[in-house]
Protein backbone atom coordinates (compact mmCIF):
# COMPACT_ATOMS: atom_id res chain seq x y z
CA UNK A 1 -45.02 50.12 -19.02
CA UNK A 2 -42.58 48.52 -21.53
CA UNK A 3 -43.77 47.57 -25.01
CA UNK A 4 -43.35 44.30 -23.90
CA UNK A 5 -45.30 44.01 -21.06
CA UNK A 6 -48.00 46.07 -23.11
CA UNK A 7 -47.94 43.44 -25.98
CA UNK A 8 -48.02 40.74 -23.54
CA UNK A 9 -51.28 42.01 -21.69
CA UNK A 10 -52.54 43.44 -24.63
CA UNK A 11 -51.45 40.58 -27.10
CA UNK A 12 -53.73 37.58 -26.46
CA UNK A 13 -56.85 39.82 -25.88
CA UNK A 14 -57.01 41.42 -29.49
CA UNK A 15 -56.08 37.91 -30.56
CA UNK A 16 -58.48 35.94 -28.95
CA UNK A 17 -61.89 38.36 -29.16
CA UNK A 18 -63.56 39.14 -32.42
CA UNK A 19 -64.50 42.13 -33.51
CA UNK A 20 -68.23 42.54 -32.19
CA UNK A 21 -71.66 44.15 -34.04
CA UNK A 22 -72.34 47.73 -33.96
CA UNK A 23 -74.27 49.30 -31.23
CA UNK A 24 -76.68 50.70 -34.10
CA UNK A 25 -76.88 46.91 -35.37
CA UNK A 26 -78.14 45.37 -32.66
CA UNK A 27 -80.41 48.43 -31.23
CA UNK A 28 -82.85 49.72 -33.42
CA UNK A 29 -83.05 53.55 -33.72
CA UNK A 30 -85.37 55.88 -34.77
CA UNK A 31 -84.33 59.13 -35.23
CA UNK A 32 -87.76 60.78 -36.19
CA UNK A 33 -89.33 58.82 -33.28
CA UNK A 34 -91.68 60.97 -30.96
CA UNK A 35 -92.69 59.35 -27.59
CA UNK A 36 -95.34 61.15 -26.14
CA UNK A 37 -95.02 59.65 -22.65
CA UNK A 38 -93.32 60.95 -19.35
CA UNK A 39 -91.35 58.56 -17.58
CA UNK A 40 -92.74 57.06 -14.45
CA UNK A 41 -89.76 59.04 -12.11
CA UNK A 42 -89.95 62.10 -13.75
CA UNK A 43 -93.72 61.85 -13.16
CA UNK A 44 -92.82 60.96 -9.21
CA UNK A 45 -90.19 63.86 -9.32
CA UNK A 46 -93.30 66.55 -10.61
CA UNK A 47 -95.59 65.39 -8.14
CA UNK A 48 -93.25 65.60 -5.02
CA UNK A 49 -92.00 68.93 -6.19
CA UNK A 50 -95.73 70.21 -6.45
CA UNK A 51 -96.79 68.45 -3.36
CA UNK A 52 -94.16 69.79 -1.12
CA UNK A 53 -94.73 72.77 -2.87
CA UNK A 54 -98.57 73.41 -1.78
CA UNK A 55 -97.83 71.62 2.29
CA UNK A 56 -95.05 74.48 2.34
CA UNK A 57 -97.41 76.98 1.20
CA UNK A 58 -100.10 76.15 3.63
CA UNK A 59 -97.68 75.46 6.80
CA UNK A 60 -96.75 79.29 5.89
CA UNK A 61 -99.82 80.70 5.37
CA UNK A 62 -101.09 79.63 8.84
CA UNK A 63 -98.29 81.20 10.65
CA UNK A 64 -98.90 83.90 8.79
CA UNK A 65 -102.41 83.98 10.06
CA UNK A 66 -101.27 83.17 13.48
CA UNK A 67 -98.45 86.00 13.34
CA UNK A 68 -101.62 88.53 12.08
CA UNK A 69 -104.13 87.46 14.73
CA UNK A 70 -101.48 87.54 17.49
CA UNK A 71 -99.98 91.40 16.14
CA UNK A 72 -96.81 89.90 15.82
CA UNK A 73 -95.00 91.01 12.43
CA UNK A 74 -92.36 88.60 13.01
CA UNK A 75 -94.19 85.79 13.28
CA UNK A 76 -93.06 84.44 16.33
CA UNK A 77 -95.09 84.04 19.59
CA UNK A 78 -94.49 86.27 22.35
């Protein structure tokens, strides 16, 4: 692109637009700021990680009480 063209494009934008506030001036920030609170997904993320975690656990703990009545090691019926 030709220095030109570039001033052209770029010419009547930086002319036109002022210069805007800071991000820091129009959000307030605290630094030292300590919020105590989980987010409501991370909450929904912990409890399907911990739900899926105990159906797993049961789902495999009755075929491996199937697999021990039946004498089948493997776990799969004969």
């Amino acid at each position: 692109m030709g220095p030109v063209l570039a001033f052209l494009l770029a010419g009547p934008l930086r002319v036109t637009t002022d210069p805007g506030p800071q991000v820091t001036e129009i959000v307030r920030i605290r630094p030292d700021a300590n919020d105590p609170s989980w987010p409501p997904v991370l909450v929904f993320c912990v409890l399907v990680v911990v739900v899926g975690g105990l159906v797993s656990a049961v789902v495999f703990m009755r075929r491996a009480r199937e697999a021990a009545r039946n004498g089948n090691a493997a776990g799969r019926g004969s």
